[in-house]
PDB file of N, CA and C in Angstrom:
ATOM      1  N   UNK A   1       0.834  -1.181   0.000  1.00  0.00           N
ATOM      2  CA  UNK A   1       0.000   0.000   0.000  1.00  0.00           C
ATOM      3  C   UNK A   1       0.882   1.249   0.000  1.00  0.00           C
ATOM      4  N   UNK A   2       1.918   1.451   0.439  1.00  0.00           N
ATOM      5  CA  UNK A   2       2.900   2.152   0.787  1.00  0.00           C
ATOM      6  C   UNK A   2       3.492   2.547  -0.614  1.00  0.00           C
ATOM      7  N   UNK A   3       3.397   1.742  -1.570  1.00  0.00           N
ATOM      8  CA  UNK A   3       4.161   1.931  -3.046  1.00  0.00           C
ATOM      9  C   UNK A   3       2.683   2.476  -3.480  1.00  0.00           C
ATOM     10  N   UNK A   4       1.766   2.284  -3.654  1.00  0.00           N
ATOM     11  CA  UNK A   4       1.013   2.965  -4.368  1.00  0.00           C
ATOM     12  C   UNK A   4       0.515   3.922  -3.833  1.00  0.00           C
ATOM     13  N   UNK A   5       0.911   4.626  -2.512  1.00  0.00           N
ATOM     14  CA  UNK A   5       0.852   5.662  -1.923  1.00  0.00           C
ATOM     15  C   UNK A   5       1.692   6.925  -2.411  1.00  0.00           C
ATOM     16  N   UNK A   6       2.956   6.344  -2.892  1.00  0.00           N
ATOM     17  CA  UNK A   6       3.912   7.055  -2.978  1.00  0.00           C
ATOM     18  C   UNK A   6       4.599   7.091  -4.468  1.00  0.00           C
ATOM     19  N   UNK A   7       3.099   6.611  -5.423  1.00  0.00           N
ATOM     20  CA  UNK A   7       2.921   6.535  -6.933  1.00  0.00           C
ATOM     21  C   UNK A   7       1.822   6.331  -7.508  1.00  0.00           C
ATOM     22  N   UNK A   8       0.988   7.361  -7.137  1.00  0.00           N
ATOM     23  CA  UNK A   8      -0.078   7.330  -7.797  1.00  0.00           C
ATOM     24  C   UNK A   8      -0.472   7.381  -8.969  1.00  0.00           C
ATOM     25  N   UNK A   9       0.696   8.017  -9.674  1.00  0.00           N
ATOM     26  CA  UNK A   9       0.468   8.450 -11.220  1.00  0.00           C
ATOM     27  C   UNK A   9       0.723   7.013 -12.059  1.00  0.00           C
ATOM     28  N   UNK A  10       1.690   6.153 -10.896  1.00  0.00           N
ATOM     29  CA  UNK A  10       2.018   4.821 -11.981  1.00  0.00           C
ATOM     30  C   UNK A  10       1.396   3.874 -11.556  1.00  0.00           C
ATOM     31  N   UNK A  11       0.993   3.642 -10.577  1.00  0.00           N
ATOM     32  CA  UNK A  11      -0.247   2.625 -10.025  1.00  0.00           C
ATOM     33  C   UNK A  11      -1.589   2.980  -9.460  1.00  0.00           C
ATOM     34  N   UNK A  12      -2.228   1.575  -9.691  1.00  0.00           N
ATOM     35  CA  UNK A  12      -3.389   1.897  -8.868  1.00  0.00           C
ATOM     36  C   UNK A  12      -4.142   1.052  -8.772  1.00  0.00           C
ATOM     37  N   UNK A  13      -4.898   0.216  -7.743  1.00  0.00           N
ATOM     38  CA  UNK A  13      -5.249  -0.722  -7.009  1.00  0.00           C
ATOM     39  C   UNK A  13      -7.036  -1.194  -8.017  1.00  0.00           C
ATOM     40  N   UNK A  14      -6.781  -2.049  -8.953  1.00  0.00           N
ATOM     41  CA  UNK A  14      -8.099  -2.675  -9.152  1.00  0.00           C
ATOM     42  C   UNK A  14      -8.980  -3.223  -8.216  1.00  0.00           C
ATOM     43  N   UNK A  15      -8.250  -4.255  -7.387  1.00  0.00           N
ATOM     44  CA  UNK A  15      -8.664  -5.163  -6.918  1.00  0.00           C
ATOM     45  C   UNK A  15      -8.231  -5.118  -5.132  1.00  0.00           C
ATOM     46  N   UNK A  16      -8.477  -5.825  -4.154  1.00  0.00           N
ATOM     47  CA  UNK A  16      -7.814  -5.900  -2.985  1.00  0.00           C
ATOM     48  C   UNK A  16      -8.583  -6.724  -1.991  1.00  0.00           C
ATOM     49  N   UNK A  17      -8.125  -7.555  -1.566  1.00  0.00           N
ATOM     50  CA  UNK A  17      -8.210  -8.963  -1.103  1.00  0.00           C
ATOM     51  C   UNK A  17      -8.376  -8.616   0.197  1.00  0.00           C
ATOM     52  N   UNK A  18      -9.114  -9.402   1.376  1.00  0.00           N
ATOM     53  CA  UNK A  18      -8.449  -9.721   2.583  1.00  0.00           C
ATOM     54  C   UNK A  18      -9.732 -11.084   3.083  1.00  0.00           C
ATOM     55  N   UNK A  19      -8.434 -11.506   4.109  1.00  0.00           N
ATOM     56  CA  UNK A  19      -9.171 -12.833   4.792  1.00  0.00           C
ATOM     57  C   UNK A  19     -10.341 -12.808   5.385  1.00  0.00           C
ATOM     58  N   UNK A  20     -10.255 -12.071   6.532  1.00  0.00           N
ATOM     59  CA  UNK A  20     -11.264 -11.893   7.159  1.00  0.00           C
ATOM     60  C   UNK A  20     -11.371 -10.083   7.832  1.00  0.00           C
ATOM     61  N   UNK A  21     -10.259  -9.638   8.256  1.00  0.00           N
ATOM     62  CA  UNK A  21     -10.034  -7.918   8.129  1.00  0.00           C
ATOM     63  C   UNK A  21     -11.115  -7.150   7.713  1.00  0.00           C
ATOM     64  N   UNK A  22     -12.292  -7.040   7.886  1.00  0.00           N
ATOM     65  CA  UNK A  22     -13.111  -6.511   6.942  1.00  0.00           C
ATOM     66  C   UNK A  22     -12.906  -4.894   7.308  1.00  0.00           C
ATOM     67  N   UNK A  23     -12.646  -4.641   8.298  1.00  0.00           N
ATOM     68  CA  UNK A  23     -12.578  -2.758   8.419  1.00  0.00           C
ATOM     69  C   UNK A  23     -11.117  -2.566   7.990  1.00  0.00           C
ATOM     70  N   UNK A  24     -10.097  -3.571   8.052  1.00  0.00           N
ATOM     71  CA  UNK A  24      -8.863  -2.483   7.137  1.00  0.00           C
ATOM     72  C   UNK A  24      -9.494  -2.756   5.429  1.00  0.00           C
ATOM     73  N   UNK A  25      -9.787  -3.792   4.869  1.00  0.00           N
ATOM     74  CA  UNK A  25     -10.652  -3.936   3.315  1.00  0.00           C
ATOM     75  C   UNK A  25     -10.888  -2.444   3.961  1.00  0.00           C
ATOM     76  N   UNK A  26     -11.977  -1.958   4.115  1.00  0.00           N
ATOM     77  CA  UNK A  26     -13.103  -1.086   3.821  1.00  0.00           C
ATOM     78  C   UNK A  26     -12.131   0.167   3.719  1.00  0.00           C
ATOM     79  N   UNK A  27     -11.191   0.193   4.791  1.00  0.00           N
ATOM     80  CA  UNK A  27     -10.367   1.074   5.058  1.00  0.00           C
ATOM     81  C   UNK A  27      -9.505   1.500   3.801  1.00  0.00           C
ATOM     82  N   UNK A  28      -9.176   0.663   3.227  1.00  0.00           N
ATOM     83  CA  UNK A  28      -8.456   0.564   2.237  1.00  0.00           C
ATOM     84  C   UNK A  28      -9.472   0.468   1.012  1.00  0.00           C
ATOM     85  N   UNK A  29      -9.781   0.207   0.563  1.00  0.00           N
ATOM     86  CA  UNK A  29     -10.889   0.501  -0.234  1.00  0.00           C
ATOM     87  C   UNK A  29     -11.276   1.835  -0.570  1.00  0.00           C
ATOM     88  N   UNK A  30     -11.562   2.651   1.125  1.00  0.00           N
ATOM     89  CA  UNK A  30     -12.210   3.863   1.099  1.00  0.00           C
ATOM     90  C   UNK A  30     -10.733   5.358   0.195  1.00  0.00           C
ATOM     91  N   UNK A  31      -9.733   4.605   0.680  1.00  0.00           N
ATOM     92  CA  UNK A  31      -8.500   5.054   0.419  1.00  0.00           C
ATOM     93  C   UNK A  31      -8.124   5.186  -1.023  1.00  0.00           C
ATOM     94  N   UNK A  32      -8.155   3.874  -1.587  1.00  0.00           N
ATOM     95  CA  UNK A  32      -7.640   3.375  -2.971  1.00  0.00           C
ATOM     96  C   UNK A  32      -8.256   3.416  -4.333  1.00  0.00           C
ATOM     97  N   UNK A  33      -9.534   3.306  -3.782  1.00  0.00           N
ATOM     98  CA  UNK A  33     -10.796   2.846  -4.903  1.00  0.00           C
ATOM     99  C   UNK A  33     -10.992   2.326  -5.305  1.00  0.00           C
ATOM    100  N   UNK A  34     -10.857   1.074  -5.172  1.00  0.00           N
ATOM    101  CA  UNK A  34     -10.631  -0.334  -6.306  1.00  0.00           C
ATOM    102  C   UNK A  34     -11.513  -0.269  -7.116  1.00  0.00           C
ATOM    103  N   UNK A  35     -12.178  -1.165  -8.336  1.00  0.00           N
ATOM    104  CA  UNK A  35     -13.091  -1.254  -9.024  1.00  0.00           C
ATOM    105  C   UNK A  35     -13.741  -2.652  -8.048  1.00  0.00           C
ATOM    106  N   UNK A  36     -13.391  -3.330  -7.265  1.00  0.00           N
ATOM    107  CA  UNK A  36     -13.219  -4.795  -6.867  1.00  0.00           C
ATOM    108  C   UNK A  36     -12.475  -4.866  -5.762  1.00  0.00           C
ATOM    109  N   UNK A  37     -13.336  -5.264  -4.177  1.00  0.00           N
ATOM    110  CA  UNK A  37     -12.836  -5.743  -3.224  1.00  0.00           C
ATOM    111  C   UNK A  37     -13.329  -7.293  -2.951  1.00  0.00           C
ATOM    112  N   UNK A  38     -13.068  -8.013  -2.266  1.00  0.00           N
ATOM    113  CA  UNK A  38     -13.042  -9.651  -2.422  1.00  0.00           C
ATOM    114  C   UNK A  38     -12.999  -9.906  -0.523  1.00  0.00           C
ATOM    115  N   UNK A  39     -13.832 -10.023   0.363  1.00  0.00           N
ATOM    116  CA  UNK A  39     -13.683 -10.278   1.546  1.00  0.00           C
ATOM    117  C   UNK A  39     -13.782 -12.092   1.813  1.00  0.00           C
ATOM    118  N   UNK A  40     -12.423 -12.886   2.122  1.00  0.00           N
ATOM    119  CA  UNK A  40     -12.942 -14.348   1.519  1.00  0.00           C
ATOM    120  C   UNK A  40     -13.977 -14.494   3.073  1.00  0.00           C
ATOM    121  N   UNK A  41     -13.891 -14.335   4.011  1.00  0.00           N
ATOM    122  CA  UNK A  41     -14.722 -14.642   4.999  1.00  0.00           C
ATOM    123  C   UNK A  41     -16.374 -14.410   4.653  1.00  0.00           C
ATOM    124  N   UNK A  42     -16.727 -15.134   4.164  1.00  0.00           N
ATOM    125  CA  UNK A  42     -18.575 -14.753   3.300  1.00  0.00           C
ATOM    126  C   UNK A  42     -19.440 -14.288   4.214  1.00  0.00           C
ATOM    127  N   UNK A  43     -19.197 -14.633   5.664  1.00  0.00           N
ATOM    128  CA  UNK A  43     -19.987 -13.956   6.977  1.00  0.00           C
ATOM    129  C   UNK A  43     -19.847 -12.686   7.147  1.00  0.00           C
ATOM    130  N   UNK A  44     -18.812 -11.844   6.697  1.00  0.00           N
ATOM    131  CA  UNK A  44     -18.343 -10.765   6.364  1.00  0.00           C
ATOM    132  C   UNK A  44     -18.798  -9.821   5.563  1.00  0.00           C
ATOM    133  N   UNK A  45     -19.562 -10.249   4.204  1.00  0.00           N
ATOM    134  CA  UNK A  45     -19.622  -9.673   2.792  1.00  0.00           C
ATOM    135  C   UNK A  45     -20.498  -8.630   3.565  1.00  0.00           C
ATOM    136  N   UNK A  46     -21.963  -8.926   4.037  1.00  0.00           N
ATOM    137  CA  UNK A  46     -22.837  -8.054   3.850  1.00  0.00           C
ATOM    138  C   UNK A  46     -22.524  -6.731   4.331  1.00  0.00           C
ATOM    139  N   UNK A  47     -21.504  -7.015   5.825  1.00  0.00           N
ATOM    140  CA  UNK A  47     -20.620  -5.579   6.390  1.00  0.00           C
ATOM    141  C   UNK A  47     -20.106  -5.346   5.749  1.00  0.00           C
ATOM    142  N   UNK A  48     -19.287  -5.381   4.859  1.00  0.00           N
ATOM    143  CA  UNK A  48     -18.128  -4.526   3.775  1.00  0.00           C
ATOM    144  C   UNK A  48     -19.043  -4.167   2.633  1.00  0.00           C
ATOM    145  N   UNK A  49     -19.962  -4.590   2.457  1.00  0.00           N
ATOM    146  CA  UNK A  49     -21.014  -4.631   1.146  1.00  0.00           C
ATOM    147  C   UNK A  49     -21.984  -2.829   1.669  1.00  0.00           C
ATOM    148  N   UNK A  50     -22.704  -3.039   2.715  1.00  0.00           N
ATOM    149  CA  UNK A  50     -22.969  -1.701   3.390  1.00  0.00           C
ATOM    150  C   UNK A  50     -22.031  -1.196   3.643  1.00  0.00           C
ATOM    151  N   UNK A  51     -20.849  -0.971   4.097  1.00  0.00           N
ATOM    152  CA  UNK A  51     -19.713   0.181   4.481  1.00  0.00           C
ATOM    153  C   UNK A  51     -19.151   0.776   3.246  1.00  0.00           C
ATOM    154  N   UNK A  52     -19.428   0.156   2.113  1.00  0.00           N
ATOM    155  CA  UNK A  52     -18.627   0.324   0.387  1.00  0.00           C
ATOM    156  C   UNK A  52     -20.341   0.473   0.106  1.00  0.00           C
ATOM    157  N   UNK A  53     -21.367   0.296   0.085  1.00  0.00           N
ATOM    158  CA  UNK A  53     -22.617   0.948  -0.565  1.00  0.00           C
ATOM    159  C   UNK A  53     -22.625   2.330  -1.055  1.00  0.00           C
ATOM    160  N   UNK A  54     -21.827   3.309  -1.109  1.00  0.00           N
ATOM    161  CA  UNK A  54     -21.990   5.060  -1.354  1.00  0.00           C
ATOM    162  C   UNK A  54     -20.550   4.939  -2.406  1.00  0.00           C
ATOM    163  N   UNK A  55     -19.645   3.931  -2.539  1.00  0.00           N
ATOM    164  CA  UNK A  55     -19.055   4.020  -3.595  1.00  0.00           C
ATOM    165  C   UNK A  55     -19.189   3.208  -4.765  1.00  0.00           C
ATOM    166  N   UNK A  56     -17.947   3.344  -5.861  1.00  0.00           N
ATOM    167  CA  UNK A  56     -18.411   2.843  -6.973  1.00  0.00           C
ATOM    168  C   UNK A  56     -17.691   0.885  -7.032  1.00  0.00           C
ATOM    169  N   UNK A  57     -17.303   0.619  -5.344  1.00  0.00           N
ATOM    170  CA  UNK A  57     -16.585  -0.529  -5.434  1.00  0.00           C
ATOM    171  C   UNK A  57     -17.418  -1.354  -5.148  1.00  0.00           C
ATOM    172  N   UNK A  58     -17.368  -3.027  -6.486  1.00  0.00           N
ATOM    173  CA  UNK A  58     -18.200  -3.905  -6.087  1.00  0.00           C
ATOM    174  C   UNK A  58     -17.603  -4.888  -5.483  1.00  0.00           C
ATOM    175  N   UNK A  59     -18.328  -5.448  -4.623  1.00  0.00           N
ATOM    176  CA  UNK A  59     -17.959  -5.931  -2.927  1.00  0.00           C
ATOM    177  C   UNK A  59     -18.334  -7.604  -3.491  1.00  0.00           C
ATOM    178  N   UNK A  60     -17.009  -8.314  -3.616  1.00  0.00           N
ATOM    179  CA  UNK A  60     -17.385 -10.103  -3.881  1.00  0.00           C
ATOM    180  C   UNK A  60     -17.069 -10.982  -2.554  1.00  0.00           C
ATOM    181  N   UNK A  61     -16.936 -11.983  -2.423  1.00  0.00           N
ATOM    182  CA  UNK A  61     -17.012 -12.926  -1.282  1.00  0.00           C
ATOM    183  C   UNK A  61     -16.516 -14.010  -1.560  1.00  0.00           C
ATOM    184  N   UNK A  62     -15.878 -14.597  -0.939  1.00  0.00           N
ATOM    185  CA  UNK A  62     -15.381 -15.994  -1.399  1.00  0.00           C
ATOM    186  C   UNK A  62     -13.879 -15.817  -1.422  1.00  0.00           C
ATOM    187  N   UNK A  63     -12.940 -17.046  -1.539  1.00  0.00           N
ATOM    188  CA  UNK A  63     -11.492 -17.345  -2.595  1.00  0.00           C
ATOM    189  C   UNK A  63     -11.989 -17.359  -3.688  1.00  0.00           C
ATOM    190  N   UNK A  64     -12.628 -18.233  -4.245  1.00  0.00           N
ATOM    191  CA  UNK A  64     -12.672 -18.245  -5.719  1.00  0.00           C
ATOM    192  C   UNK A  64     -13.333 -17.351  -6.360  1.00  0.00           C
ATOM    193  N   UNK A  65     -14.005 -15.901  -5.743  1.00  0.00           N
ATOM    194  CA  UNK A  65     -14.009 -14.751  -6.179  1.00  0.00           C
ATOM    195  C   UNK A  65     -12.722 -13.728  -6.393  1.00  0.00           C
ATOM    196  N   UNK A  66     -11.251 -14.128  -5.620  1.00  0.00           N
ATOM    197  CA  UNK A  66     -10.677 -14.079  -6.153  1.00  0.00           C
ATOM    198  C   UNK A  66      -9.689 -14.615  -7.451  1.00  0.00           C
ATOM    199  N   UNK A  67      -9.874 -16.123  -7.213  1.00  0.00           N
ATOM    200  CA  UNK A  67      -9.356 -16.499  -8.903  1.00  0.00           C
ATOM    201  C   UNK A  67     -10.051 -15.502 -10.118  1.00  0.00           C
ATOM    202  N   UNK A  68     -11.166 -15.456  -9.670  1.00  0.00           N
ATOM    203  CA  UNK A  68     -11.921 -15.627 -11.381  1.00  0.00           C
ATOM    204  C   UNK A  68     -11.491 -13.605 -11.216  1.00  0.00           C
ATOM    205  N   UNK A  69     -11.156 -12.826 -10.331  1.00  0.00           N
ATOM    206  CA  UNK A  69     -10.874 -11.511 -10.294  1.00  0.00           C
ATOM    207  C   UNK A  69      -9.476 -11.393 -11.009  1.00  0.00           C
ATOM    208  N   UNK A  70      -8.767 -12.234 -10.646  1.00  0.00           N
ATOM    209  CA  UNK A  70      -7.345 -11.327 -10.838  1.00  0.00           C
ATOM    210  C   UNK A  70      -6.803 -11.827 -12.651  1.00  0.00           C
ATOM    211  N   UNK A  71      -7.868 -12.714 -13.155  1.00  0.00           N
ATOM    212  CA  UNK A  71      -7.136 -12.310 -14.457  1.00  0.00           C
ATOM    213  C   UNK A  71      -8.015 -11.992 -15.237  1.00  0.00           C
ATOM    214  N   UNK A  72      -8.504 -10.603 -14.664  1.00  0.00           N
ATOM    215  CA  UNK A  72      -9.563  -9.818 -15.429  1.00  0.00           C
ATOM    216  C   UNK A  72      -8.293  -8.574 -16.150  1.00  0.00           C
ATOM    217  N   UNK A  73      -8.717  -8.342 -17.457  1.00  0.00           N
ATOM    218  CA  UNK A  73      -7.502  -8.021 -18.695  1.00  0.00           C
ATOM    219  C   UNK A  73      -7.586  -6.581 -18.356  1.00  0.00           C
ATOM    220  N   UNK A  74      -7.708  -5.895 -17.299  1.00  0.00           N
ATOM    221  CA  UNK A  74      -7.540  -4.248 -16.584  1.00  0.00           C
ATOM    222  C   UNK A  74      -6.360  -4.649 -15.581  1.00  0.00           C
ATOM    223  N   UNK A  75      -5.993  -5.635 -15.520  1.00  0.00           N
ATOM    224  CA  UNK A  75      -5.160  -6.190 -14.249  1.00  0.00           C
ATOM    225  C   UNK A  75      -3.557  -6.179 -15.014  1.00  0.00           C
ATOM    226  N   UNK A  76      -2.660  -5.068 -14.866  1.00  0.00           N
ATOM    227  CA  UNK A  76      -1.227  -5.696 -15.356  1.00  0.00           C
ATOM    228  C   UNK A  76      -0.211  -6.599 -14.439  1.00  0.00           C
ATOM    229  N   UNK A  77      -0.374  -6.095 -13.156  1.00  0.00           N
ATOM    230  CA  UNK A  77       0.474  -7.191 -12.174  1.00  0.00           C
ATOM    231  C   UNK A  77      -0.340  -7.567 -10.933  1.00  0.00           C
ATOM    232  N   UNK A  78       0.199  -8.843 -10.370  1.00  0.00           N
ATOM    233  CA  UNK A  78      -0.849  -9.464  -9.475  1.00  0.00           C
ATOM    234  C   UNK A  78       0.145  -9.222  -8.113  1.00  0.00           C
ATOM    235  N   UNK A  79      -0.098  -8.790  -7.155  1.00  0.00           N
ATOM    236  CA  UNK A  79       0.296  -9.163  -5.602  1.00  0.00           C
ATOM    237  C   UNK A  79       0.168  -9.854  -5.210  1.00  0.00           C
ATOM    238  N   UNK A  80       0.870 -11.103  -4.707  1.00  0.00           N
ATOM    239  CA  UNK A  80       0.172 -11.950  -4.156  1.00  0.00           C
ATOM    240  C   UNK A  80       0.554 -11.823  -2.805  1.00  0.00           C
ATOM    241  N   UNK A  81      -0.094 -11.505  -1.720  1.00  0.00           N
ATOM    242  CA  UNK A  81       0.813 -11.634   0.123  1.00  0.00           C
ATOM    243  C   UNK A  81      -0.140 -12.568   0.881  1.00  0.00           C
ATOM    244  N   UNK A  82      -0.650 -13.783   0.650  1.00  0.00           N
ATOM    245  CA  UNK A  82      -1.396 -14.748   1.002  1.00  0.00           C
ATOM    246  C   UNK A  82      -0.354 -15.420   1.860  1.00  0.00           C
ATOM    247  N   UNK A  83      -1.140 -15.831   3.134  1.00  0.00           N
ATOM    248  CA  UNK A  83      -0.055 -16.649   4.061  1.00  0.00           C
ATOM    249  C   UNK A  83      -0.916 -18.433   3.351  1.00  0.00           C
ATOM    250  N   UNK A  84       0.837 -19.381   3.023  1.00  0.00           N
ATOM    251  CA  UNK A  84       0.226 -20.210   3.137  1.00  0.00           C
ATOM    252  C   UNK A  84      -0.328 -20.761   1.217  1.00  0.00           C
ATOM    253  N   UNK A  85      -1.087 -21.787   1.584  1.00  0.00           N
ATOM    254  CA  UNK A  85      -1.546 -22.323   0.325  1.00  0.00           C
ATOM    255  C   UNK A  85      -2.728 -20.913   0.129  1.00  0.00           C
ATOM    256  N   UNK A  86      -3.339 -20.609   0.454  1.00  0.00           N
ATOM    257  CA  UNK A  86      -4.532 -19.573   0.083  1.00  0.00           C
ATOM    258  C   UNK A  86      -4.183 -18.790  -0.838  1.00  0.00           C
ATOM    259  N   UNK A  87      -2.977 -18.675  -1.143  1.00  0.00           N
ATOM    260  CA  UNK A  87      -2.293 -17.811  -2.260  1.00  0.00           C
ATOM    261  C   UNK A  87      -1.812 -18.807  -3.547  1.00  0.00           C
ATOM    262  N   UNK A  88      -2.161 -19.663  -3.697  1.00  0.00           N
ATOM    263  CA  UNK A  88      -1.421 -20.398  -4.708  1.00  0.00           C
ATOM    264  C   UNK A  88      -2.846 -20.139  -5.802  1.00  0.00           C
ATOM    265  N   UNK A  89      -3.806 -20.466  -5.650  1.00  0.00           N
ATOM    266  CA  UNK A  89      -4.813 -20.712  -6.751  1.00  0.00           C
ATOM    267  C   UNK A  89      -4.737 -19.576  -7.469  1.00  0.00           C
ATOM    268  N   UNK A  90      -4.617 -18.163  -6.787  1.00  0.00           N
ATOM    269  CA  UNK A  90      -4.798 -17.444  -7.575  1.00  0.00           C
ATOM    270  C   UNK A  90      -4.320 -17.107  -8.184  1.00  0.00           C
ATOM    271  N   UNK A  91      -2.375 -16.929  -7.522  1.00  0.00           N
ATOM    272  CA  UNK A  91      -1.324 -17.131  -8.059  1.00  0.00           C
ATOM    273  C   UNK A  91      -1.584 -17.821  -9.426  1.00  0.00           C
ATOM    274  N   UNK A  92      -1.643 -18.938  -9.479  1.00  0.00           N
ATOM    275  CA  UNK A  92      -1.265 -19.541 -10.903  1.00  0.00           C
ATOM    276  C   UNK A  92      -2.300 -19.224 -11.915  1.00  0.00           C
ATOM    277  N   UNK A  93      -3.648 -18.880 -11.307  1.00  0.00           N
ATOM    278  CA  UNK A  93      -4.634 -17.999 -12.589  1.00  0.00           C
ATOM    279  C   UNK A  93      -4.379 -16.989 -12.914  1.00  0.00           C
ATOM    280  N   UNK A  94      -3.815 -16.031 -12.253  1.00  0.00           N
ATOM    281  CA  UNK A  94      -2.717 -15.005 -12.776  1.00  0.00           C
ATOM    282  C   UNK A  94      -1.806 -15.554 -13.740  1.00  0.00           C
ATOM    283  N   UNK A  95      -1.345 -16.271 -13.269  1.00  0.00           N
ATOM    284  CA  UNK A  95       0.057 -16.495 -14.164  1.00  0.00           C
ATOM    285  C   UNK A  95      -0.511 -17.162 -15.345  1.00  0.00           C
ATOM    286  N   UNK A  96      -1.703 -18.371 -15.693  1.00  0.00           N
ATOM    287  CA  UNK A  96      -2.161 -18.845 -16.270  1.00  0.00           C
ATOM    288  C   UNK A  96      -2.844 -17.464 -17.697  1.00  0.00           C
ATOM    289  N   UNK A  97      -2.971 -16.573 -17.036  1.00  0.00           N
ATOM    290  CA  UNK A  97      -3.634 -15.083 -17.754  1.00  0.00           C
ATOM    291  C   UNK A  97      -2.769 -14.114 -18.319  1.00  0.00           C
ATOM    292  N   UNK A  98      -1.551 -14.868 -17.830  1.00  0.00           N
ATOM    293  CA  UNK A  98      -0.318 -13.968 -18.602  1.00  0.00           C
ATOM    294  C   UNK A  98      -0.161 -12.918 -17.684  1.00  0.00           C
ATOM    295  N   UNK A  99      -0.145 -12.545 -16.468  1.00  0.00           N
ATOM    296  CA  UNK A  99      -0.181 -11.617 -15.230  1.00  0.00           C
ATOM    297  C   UNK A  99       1.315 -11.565 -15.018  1.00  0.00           C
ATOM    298  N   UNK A 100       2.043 -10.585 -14.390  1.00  0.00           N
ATOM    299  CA  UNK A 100       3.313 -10.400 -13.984  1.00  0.00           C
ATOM    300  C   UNK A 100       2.508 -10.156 -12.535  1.00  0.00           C
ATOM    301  N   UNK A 101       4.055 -11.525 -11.792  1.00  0.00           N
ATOM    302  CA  UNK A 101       3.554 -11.950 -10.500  1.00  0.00           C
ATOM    303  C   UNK A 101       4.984 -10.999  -9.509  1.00  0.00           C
ATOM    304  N   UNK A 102       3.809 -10.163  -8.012  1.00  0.00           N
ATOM    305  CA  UNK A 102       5.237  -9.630  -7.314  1.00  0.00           C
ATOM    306  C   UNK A 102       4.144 -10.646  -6.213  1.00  0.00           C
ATOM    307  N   UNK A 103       5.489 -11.435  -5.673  1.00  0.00           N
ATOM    308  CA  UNK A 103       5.630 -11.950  -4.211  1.00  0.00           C
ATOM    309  C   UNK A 103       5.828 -11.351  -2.615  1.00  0.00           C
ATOM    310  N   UNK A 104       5.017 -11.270  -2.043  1.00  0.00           N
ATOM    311  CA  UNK A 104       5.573 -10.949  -1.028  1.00  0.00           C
ATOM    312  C   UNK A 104       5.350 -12.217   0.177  1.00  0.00           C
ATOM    313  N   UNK A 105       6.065 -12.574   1.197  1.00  0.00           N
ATOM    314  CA  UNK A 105       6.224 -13.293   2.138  1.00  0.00           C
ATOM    315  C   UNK A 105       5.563 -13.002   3.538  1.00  0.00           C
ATOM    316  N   UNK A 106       4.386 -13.087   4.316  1.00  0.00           N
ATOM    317  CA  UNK A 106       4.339 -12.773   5.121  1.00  0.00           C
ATOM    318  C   UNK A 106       4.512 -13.727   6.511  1.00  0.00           C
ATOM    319  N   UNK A 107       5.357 -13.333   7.648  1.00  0.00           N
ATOM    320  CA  UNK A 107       5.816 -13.916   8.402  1.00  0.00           C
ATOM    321  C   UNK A 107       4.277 -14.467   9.389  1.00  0.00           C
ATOM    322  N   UNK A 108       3.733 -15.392   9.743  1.00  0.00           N
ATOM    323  CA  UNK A 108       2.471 -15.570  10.609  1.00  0.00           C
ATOM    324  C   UNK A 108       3.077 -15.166  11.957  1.00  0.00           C
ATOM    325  N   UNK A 109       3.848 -15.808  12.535  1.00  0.00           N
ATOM    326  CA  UNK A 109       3.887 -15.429  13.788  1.00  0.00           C
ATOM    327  C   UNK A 109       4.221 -13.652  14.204  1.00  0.00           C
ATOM    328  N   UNK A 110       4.282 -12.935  12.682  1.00  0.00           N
ATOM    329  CA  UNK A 110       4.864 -11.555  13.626  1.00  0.00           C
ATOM    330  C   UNK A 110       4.374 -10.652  12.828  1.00  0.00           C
ATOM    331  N   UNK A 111       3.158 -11.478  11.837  1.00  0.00           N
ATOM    332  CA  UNK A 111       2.185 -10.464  11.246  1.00  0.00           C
ATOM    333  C   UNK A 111       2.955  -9.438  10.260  1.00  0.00           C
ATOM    334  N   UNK A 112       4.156  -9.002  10.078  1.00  0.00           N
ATOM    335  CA  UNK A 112       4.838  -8.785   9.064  1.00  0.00           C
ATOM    336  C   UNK A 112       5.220  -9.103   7.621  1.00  0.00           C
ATOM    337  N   UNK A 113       5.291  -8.214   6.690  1.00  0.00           N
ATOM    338  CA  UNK A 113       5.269  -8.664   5.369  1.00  0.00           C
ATOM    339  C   UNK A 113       7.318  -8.701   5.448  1.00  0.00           C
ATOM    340  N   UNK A 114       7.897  -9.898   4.686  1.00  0.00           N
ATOM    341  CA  UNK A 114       9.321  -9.695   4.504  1.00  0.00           C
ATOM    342  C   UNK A 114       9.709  -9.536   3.171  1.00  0.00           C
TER     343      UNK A 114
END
C-alpha cells in the first residue's frame, strides 16, 4: 500500500483482497478505490457490502471470487501476500492469464510482510 501511496500516477489498485479484516478492506478501499474488493470470509460480505454501498466498489465474497478476479484483462500485475496455500490458486490464474507476478512473504507469527 505504501508503493502505491507514494505513486499514484504509476499505479493503482483494481482489486484488494483480505481474509477476514473486513474494516482495514473497507479502510483501504475507502482510500484506494478499487473497481473490486473480495472479503474471503462470506460472513463478512454483507458488512463490507454496506460500508462500500456510497461508492463505486463492487464488494465479492469468497477465494474463488478471487481467482476468477485477478485475471480480469484491466489487471497488469498481481500481488500476491497470502499466508500459506490460500495464495497459490490465484497465483497460478494469474500467471495462467499472462499476469506479472510480485511476491511478497508474510511472516504468521509476527504479522509482518518480509
Amino acid at each position: 500500500m505504501e508503493v502505491l501511496r507514494a505513486n499514484p500516477y504509476l499505479f493503482n489498485a483494481y482489486l484488494l483482497t483480505a481474509q477476514s479484516n473486513a474494516d482495514l478492506l473497507i479502510t483501504q478501499a475507502l482510500e484506494f478505490a478499487p473497481r473490486y474488493v473480495v472479503i474471503c470470509d462470506k460472513s463478512k460480505y454483507q458488512y463490507v457490502k454496506d460500508a462500500l454501498a456510497k461508492t463505486d466498489v463492487k464488494v465479492l465474497a469468497g477465494a474463488e471470487a478471487i481467482v476468477e478476479t485477478v485475471t480480469h484483462k484491466k489487471i497488469d500485475i498481481v500481488l500476491t501476500a497470502m499466508v500459506g496455500f490460500a495464495g497459490l490458486e490465484p497465483t497460478i490464474a494469474a500467471i495462467k492469464a499472462g499476469k506479472d507476478i510480485a511476491l511478497a512473504n508474510k511472516d504468521e507469527d509476527k504479522g509482518v510482510f518480509n
